[in-house]
C-alpha atoms as a PDB file:
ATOM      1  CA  UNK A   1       0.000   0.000   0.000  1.00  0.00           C
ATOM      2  CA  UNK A   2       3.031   2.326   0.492  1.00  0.00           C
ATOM      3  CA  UNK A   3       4.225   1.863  -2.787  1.00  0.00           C
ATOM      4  CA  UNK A   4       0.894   2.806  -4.029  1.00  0.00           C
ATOM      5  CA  UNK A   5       0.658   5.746  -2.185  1.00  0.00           C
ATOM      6  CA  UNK A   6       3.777   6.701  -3.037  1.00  0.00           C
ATOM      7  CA  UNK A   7       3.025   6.043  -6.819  1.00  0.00           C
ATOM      8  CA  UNK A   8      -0.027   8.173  -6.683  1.00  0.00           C
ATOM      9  CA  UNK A   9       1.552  11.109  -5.428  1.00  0.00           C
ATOM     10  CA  UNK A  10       4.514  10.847  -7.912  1.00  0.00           C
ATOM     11  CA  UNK A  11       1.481  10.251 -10.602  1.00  0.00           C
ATOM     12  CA  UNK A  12      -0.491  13.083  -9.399  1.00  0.00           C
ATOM     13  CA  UNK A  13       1.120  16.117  -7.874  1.00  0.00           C
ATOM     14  CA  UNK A  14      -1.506  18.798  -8.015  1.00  0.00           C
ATOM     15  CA  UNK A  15      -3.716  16.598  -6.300  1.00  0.00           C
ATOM     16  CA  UNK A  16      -1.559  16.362  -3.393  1.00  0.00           C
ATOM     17  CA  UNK A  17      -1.384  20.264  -3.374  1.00  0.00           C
ATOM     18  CA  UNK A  18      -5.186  20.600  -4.308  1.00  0.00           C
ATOM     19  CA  UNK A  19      -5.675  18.556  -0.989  1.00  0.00           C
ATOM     20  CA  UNK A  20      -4.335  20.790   1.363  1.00  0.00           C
ATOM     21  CA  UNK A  21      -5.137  23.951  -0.376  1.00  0.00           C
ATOM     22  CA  UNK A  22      -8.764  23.139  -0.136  1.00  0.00           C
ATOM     23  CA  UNK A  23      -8.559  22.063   3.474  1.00  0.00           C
ATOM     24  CA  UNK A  24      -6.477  25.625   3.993  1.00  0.00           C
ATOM     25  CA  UNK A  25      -9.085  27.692   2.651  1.00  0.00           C
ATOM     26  CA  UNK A  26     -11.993  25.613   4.088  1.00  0.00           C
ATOM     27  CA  UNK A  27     -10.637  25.875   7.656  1.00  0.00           C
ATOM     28  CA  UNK A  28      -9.741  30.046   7.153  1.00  0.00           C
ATOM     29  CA  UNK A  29     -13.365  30.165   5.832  1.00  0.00           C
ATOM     30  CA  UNK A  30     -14.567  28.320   8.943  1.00  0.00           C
ATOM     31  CA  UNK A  31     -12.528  30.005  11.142  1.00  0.00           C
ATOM     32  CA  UNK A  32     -13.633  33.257   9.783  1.00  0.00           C
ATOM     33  CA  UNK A  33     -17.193  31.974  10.841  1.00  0.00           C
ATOM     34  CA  UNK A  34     -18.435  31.881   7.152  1.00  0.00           C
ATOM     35  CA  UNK A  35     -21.969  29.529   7.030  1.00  0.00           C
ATOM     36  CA  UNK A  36     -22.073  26.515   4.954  1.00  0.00           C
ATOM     37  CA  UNK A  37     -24.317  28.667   2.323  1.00  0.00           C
ATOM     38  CA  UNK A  38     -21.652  31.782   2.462  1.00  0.00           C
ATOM     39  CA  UNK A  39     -18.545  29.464   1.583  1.00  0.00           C
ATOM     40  CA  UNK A  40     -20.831  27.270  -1.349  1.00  0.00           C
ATOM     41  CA  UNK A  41     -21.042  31.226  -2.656  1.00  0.00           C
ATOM     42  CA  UNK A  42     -17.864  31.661  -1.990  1.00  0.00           C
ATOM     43  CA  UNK A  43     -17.190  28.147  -3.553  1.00  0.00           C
ATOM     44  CA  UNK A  44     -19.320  26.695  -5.968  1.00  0.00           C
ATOM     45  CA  UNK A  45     -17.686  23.430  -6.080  1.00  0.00           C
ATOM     46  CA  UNK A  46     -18.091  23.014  -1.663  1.00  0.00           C
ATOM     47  CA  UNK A  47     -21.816  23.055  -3.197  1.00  0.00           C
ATOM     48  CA  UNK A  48     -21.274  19.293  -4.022  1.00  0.00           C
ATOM     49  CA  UNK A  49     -20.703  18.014  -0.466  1.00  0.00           C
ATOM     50  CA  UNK A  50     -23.614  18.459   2.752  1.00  0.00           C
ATOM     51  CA  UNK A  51     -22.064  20.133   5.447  1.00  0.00           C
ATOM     52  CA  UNK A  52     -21.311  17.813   7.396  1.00  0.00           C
ATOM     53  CA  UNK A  53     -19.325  16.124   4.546  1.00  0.00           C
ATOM     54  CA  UNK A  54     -17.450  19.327   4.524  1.00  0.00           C
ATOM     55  CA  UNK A  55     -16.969  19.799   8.257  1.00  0.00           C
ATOM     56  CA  UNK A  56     -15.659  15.903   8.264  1.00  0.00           C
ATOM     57  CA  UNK A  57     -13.370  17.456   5.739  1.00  0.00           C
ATOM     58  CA  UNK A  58     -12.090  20.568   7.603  1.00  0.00           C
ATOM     59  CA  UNK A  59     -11.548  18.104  10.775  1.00  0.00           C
ATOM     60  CA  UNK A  60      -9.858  14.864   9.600  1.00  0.00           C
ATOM     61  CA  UNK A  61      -7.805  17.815   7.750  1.00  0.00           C
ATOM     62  CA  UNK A  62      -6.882  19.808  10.708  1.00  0.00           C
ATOM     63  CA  UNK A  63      -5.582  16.303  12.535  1.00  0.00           C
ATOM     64  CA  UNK A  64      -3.387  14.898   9.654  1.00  0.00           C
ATOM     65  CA  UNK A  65      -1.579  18.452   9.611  1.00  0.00           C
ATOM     66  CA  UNK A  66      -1.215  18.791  13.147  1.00  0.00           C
ATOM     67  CA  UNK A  67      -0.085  14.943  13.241  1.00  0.00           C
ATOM     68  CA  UNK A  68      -2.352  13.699  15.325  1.00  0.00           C
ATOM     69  CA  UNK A  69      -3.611  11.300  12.897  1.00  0.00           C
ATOM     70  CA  UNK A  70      -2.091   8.856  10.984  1.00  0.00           C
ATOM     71  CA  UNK A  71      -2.914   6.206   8.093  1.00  0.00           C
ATOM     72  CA  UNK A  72      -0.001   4.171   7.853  1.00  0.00           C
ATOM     73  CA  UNK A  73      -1.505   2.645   4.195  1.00  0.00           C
ATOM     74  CA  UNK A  74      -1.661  -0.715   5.474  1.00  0.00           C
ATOM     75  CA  UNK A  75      -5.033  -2.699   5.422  1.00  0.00           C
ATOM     76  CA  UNK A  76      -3.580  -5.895   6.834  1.00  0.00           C
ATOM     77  CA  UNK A  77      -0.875  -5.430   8.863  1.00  0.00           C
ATOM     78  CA  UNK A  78       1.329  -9.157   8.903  1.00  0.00           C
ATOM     79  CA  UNK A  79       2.256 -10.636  12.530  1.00  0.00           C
ATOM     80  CA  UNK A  80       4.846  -7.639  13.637  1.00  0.00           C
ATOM     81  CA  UNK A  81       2.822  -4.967  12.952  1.00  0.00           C
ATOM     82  CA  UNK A  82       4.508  -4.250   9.873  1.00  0.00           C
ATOM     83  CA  UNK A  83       3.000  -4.335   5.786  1.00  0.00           C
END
C-alpha cells in the first residue's frame, strides 16, 4: 500500500497540493465563521458536499496536519505490525 501511495503522489502532484489547499481555505473560511451557504457562494464546487461532509473534511484535515492522525496505508498489517 506504500508503494501505491507513493506512486499516486509521484502520478499526481496537483492533487496532493489541491488537498491541502482546499482544506487551507476551508478551515480560514470556517474560522472566519463563514456559514455553509456563504462558503458554497464563496465556492461553488463546496456546493457538491452536505455540510457535514465538509466539516468531516475541515476536521480529519486539521488532525493529519497537526499529526495527530495517521494512516499508515496498510489494510492488513502481517504478525509484527509491519506491511
Amino acid at each position: 500500500m506504500k508503494v501505491k501511495t507513493i506512486l499516486d503522489v509521484i502520478s499526481q502532484p496537483f492533487g496532493t497540493a489541491r488537498l491541502l489547499s482546499a482544506h487551507s481555505t476551508l478551515r480560514r473560511a470556517k474560522d472566519a465563521g463563514l456559514t455553509y451557504e456563504q462558503i458554497c457562494t464563496v465556492f461553488p464546487d463546496a456546493a457538491k458536499y452536505s455540510p457535514p461532509q465538509l466539516e468531516g473534511f475541515i476536521l480529519i484535515g486539521e488532525d493529519l496536519v497537526a499529526g495527530d492522525t495517521h494512516f499508515d496505508g496498510c489494510l492488513m498489517p502481517d504478525a509484527k505490525g509491519g506491511c
